[in-house]
Every structure is written in C-alpha cells, then in structure tokens.
C-alpha atoms as a PDB file:
ATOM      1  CA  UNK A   1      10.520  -6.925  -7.057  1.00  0.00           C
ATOM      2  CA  UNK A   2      13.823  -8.093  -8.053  1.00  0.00           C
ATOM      3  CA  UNK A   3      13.222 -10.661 -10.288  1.00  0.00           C
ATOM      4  CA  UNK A   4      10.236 -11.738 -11.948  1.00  0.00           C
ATOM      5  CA  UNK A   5       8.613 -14.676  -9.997  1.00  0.00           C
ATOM      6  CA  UNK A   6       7.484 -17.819 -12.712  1.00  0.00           C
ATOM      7  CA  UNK A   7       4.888 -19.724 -10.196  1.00  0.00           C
ATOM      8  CA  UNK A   8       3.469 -22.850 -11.102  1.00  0.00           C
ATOM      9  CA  UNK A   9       0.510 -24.748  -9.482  1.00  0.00           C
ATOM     10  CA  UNK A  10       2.522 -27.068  -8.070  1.00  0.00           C
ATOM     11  CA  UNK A  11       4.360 -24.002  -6.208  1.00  0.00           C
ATOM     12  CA  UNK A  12       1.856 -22.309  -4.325  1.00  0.00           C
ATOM     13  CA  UNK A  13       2.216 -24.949  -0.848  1.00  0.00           C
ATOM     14  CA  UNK A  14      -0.533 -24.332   1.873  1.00  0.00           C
ATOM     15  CA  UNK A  15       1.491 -25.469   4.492  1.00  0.00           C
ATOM     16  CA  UNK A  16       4.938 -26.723   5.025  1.00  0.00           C
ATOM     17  CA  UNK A  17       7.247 -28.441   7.388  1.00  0.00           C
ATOM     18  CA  UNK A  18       8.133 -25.748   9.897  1.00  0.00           C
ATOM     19  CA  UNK A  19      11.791 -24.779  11.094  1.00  0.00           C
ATOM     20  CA  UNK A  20      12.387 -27.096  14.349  1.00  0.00           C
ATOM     21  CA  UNK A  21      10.511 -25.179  17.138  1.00  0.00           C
ATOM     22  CA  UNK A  22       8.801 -22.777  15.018  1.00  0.00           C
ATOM     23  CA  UNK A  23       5.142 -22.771  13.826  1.00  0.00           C
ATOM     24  CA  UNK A  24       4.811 -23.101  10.083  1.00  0.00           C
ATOM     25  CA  UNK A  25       2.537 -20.125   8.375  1.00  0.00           C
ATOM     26  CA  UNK A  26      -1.076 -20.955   8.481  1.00  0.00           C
ATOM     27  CA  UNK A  27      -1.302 -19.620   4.489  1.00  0.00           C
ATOM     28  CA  UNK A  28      -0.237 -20.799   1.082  1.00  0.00           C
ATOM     29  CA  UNK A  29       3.700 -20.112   0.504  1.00  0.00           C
ATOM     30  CA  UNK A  30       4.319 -18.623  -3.080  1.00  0.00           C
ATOM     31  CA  UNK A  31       7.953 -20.471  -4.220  1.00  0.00           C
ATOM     32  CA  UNK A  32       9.949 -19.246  -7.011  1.00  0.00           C
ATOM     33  CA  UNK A  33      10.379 -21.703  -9.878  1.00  0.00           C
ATOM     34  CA  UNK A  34      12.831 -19.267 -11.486  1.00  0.00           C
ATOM     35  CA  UNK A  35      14.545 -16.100 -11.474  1.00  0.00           C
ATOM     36  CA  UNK A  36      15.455 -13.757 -14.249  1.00  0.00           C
ATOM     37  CA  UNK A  37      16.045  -9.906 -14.715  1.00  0.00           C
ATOM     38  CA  UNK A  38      13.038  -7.620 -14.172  1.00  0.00           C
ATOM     39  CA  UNK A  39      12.209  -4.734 -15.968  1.00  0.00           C
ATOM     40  CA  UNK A  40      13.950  -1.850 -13.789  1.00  0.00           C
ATOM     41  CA  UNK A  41      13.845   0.987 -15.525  1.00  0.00           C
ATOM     42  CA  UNK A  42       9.801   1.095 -15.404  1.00  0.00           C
ATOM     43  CA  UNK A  43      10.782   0.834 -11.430  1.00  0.00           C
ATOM     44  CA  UNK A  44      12.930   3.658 -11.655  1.00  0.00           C
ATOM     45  CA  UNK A  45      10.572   5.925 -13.916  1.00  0.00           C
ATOM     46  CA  UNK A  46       8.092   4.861 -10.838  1.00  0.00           C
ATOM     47  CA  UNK A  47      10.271   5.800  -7.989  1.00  0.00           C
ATOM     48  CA  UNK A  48       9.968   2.639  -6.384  1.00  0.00           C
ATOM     49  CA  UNK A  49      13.393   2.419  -4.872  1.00  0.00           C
ATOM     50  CA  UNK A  50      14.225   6.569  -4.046  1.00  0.00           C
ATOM     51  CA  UNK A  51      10.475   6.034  -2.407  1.00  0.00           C
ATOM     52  CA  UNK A  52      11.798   3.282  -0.074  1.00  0.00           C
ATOM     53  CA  UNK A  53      14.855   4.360   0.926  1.00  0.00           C
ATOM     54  CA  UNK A  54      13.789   7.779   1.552  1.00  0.00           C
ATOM     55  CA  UNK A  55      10.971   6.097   4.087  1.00  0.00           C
ATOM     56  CA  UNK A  56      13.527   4.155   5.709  1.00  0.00           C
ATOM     57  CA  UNK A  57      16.025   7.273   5.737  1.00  0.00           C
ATOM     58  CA  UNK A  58      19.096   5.400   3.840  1.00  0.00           C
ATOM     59  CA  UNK A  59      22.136   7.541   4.515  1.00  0.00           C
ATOM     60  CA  UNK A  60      25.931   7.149   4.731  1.00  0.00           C
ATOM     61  CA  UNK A  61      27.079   4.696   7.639  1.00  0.00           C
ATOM     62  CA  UNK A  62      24.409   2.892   7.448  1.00  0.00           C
ATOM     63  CA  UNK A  63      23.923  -0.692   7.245  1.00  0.00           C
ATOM     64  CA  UNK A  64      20.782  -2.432   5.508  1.00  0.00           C
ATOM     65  CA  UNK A  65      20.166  -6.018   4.485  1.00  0.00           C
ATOM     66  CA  UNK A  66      18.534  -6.729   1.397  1.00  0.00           C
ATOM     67  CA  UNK A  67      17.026  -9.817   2.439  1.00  0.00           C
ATOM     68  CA  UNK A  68      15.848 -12.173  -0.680  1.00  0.00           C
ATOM     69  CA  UNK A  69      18.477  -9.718  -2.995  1.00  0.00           C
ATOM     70  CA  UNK A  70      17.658 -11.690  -6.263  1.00  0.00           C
ATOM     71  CA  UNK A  71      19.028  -9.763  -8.987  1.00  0.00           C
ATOM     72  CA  UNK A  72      19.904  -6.728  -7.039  1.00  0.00           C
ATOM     73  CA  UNK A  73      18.030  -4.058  -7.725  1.00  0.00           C
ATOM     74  CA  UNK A  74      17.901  -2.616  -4.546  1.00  0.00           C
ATOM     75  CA  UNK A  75      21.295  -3.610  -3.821  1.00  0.00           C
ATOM     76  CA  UNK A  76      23.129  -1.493  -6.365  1.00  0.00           C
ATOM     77  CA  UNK A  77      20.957   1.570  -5.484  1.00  0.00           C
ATOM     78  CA  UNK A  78      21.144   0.971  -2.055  1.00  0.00           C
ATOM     79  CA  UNK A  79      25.191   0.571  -1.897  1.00  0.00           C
ATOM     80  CA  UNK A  80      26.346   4.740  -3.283  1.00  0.00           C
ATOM     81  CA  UNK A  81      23.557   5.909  -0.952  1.00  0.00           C
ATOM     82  CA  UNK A  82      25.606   4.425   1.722  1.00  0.00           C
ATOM     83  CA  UNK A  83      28.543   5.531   1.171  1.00  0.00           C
ATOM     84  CA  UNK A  84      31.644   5.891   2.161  1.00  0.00           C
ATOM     85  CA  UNK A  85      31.346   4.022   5.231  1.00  0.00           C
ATOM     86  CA  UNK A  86      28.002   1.873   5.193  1.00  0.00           C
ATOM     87  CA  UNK A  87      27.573  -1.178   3.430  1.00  0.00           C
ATOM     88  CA  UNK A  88      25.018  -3.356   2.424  1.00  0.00           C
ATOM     89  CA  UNK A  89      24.469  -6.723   3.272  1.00  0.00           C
ATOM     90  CA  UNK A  90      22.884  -8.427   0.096  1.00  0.00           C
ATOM     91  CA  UNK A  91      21.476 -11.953   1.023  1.00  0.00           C
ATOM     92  CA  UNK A  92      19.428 -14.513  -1.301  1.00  0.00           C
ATOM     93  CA  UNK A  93      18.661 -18.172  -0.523  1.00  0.00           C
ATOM     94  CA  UNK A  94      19.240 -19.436  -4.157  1.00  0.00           C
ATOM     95  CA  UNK A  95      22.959 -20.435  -4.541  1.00  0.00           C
ATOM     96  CA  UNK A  96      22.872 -19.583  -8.479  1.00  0.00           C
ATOM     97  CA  UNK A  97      20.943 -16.052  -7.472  1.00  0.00           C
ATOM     98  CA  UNK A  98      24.259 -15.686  -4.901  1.00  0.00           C
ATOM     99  CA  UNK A  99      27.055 -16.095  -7.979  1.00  0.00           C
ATOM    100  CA  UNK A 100      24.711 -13.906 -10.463  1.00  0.00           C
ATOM    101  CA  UNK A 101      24.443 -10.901  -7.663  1.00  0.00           C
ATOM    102  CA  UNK A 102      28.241 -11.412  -6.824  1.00  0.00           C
ATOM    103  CA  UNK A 103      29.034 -10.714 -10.789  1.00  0.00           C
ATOM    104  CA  UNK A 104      26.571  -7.938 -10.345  1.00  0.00           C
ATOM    105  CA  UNK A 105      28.332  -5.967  -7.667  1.00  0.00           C
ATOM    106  CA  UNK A 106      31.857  -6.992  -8.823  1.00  0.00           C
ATOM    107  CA  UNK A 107      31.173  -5.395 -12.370  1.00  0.00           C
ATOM    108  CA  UNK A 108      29.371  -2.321 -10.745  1.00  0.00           C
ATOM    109  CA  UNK A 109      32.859  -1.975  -8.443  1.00  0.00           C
ATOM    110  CA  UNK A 110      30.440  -1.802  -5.460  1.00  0.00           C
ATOM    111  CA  UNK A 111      32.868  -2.336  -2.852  1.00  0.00           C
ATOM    112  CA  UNK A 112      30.612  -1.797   0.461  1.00  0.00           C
ATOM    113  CA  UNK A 113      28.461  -4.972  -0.824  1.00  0.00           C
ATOM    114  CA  UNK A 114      28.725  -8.285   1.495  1.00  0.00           C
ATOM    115  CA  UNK A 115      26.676 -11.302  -0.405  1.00  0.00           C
ATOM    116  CA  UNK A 116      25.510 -13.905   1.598  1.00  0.00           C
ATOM    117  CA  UNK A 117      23.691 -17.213   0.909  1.00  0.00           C
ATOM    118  CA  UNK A 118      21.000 -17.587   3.928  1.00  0.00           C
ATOM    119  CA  UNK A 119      18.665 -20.173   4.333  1.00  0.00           C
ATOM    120  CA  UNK A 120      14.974 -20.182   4.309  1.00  0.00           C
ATOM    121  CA  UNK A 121      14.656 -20.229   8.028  1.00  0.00           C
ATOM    122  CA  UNK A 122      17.861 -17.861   8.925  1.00  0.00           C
ATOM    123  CA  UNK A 123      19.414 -15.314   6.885  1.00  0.00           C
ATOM    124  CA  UNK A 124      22.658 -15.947   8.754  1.00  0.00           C
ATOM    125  CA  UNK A 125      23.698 -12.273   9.602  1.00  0.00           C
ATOM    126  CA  UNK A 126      26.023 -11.435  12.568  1.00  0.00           C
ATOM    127  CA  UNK A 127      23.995 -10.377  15.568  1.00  0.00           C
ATOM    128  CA  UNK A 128      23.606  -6.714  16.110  1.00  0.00           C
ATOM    129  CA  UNK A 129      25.307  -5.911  12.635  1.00  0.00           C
ATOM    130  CA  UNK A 130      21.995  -4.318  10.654  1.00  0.00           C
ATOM    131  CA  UNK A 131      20.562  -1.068  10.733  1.00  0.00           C
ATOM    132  CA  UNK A 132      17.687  -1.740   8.644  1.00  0.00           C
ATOM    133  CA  UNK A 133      16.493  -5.459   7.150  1.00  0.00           C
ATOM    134  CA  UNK A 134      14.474  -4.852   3.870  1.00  0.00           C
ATOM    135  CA  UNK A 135      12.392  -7.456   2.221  1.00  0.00           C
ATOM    136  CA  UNK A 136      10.632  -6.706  -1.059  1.00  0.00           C
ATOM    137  CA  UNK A 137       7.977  -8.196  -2.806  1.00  0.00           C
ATOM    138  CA  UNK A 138       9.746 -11.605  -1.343  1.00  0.00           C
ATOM    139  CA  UNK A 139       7.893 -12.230   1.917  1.00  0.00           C
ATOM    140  CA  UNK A 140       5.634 -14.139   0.501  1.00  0.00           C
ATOM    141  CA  UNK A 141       7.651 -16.735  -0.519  1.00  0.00           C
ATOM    142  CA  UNK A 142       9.274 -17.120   2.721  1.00  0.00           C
ATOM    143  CA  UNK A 143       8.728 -20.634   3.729  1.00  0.00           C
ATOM    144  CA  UNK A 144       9.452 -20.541   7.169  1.00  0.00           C
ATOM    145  CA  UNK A 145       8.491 -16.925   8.137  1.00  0.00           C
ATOM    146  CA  UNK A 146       8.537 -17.065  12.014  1.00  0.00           C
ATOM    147  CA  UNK A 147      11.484 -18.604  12.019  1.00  0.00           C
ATOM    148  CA  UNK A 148      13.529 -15.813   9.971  1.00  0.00           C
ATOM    149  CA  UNK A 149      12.078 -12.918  11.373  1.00  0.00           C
ATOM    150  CA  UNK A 150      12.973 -14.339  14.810  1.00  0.00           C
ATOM    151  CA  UNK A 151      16.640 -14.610  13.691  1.00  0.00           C
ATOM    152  CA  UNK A 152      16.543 -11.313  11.714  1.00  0.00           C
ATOM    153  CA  UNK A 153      15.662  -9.699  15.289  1.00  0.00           C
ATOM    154  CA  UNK A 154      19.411 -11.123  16.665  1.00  0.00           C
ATOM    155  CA  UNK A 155      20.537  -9.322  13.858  1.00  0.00           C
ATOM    156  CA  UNK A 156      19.087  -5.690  14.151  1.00  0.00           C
ATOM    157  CA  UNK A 157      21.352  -3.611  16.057  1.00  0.00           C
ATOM    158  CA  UNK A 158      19.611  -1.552  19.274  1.00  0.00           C
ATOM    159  CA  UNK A 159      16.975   0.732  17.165  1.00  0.00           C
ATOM    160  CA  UNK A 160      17.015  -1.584  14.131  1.00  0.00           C
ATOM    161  CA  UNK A 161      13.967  -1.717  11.959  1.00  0.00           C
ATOM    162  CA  UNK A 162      12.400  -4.192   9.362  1.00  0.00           C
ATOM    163  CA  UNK A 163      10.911  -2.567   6.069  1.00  0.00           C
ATOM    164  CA  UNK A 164       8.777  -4.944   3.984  1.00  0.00           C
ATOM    165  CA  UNK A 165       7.738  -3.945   0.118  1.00  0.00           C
ATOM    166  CA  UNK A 166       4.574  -5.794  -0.961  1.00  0.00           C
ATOM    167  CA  UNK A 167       0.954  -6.123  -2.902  1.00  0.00           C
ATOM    168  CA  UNK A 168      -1.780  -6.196  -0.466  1.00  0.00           C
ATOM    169  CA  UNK A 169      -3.511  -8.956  -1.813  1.00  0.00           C
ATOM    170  CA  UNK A 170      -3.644 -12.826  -1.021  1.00  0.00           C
ATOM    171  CA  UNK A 171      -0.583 -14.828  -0.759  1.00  0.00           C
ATOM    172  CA  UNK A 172      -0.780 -17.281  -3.368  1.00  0.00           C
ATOM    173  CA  UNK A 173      -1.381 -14.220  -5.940  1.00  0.00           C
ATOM    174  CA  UNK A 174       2.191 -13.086  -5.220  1.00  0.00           C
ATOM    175  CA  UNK A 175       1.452 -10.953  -2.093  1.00  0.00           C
ATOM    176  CA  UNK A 176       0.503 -10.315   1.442  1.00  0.00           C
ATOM    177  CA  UNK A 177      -2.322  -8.420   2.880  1.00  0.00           C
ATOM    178  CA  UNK A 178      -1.231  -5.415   5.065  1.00  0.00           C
ATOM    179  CA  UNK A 179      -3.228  -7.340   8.183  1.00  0.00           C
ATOM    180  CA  UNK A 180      -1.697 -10.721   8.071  1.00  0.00           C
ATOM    181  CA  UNK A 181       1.923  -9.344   6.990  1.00  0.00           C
ATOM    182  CA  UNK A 182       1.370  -7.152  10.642  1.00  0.00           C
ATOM    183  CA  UNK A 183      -0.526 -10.433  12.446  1.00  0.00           C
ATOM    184  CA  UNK A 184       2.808 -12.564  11.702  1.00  0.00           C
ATOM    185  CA  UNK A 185       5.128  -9.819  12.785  1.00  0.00           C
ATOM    186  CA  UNK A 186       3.303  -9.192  15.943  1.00  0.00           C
ATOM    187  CA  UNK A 187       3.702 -12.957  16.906  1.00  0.00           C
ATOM    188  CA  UNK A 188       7.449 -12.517  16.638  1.00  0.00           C
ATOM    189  CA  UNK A 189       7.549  -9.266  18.694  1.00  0.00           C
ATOM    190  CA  UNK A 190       7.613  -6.702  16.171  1.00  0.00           C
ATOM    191  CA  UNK A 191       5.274  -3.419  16.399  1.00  0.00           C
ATOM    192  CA  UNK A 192       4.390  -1.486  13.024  1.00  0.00           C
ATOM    193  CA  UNK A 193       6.154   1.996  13.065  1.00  0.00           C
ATOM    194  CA  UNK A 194       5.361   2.972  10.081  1.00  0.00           C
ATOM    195  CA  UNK A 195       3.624   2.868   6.152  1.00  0.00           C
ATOM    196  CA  UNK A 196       3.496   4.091   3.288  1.00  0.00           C
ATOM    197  CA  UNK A 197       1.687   3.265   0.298  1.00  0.00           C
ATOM    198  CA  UNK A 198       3.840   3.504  -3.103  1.00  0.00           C
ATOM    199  CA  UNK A 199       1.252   4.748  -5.725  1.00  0.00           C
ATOM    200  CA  UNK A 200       2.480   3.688  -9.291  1.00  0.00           C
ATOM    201  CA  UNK A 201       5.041   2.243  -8.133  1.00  0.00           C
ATOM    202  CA  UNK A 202       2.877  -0.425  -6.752  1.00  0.00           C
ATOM    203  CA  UNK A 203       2.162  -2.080  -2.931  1.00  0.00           C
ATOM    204  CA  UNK A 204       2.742  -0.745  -0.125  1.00  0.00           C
ATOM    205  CA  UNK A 205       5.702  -0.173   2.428  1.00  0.00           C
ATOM    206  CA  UNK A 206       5.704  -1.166   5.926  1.00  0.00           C
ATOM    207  CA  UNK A 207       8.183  -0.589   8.596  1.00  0.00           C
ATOM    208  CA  UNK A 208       8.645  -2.686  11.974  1.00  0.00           C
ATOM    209  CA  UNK A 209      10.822  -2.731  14.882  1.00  0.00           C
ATOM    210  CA  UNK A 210      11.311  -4.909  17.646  1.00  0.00           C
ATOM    211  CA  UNK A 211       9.441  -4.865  20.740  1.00  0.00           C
ATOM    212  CA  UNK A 212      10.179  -6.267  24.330  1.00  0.00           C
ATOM    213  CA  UNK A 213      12.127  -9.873  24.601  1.00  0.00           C
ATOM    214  CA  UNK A 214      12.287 -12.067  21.435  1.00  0.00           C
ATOM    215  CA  UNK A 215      10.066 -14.989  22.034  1.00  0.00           C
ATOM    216  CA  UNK A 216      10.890 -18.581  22.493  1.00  0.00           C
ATOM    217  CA  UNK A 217      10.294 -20.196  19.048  1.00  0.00           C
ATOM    218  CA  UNK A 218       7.868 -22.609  20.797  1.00  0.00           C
ATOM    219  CA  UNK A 219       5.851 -19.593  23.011  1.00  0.00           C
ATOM    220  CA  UNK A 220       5.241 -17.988  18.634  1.00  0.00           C
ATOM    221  CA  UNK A 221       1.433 -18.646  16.968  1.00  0.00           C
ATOM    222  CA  UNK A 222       0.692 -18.758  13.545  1.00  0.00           C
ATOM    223  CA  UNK A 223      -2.000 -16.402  12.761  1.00  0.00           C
ATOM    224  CA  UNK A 224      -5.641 -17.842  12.441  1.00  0.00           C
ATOM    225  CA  UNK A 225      -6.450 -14.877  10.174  1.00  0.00           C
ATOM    226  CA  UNK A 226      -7.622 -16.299   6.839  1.00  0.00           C
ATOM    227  CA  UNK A 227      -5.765 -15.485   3.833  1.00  0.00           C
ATOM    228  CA  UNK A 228      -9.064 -15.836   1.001  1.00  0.00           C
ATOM    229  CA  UNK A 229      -5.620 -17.019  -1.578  1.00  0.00           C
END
C-alpha cells in the first residue's frame, strides 16, 4: 500500500451516487480520511514491489500507470526499471497527494515520471498510451469502480493489461475478495490472465486484460455477489 489508510466509521459508504451512466458498486466503499508515509522498507525486506513487477514483466520501454500513486512507492521503483525510454504515469485523485508525489519524483531526479490528478470516475490518461495500469491495495476505495475501469480500458494500448494488489478479505476491512474484485472486472469486459499470491508480503496479485468491445456504461451490472463487510 502506499500510504497508510486512517478509516473512520463514517468512511466506510455502502453505496454511493454512481458516475452518470454507470452502476454504482453493490458493496461498502472504504474512503481515505488521510494519507501519510508507510513503512517501506518492511515492503522491501518483503519483496512486495520486485514480486509485482516481475509478474507483470516491468522492463525498459515500457509504460505503466500507477493508478491511486499516493506516496509513491511503486512509482520510484517502478521509474529506473523502465528506463531509458519508458515512463511511468503516476496518477492519484487527492490534489495534496499530487504536489507531495511531484516533490517526490523531482527530488529523486526521476525524469520518466508524468503525475496526474484523475478523478474518481476517470483517471484521465490518453487513450492507447499504457502498457500496464496497476492498482494497489487502492481498489477498494474506488468510489465509482465501473466507471474507471471502463475508461482505464481507452487507455490500455492493444495487449494492455490491468494488475491489481490487494487483501482478499471484505471491503470495508480495507480489501477485496479475489471473487468480487474478478465479478466487477468481468462486467466491464476484462478476463483474469493471471495471479499470484504474495506470501509475506501480503494479498494477492491479479492480472486482467481486456476482452471483446468495451461495454456501454448503461449495458454494465453491479455484481449481486455479497461482500459479508
């Protein structure tokens, strides 16, 4: 996770107003109250990160998004292995999150980092521009989940994959079982290619791609599978 997640009662919302067109998720929505550095190095002596982006095959040229960036911890591990001519497209929702990840990568002298500011419902990437979009331990908290994932699929260029770090375990506990994480994704079009669980690291990884024609927003259902969060 790149930052640790303070949740409050008041935070974990069973449903919420949906994107325009787009079915809201039938599940609780975990919201961050606050953001603040995590402990990395126990992530690094756990091999979280050379884990992922070994399973996702991170290599020079590439470009990944870091979708829900936070602090950057995947970001400034992500950017050398991309080198010298991929980049990585670090995006976060949170405009304070945005300027704290810019100072990041400015101080590293990561210069194959974009930072964007997306929104809940679109990550606002150029279509056909990502090689890989990975979200980690942050889908949870997506409020409008059908509606990014069906604008992250504009984004993926032909062959693109999605990659999604999390805790199999209800969604208002800060996590989201393997089924319903592949239920949502299979309303959007996406198949799962792919998983791997990341021992003490923690969670699991799962990899998607897209599948056939992206849906019309209004043509996407929520999943009836109960989440017991």
């Amino acid at each position: 996770m790149s930052r640790v997640r303070v949740v409050s009662a008041l935070a974990l919302l069973p449903l919420l107003s949906a994107a325009p067109g787009f079915p809201r998720p039938d599940r609780p929505v975990a919201s961050i109250v606050s953001a603040e550095w995590s402990d990395e190095k126990s992530r690094d002596n756990a091999r979280e990160a050379e884990q992922v982006m070994v399973f996702v095959g991170a290599r020079p040229g590439m470009t990944i998004a870091d979708i829900g960036a936070g602090s950057g911890y995947y970001t400034v591990r992500l950017a050398p292995r991309l080198m010298p001519t991929g980049k990585v497209i670090a995006e976060d929702i949170v405009p304070a999150t945005v300027r704290q990840l810019r100072a990041r990568v400015r101080k590293a002298g990561l210069t194959n980092v974009e930072v964007v500011l997306g929104r809940a419902d679109d990550p606002r990437l150029r279509a056909r521009s990502v090689d890989t979009a990975l979200m980690v331990h942050m889908y949870h908290e997506i409020s409008q989940p059908f509606a990014l994932l069906w604008h992250l699929r504009a984004a993926l260029k032909p062959g693109g994959k999605v990659a999604i770090v999390d805790i199999d375990r209800p969604t208002a506990q800060h996590g989201t079982p393997r089924a319903l994480l592949a239920c949502e994704l299979a309303a959007v079009g996406y198949r799962r290619i792919g998983d791997l669980d990341l021992g003490a690291a923690g969670g699991y990884l799962a990899v998607f791609e897209p599948v056939g024609q992206r849906p019309r927003p209004s043509a996407i259902r929520a999943c009836k599978m109960r989440d017991p969060g």
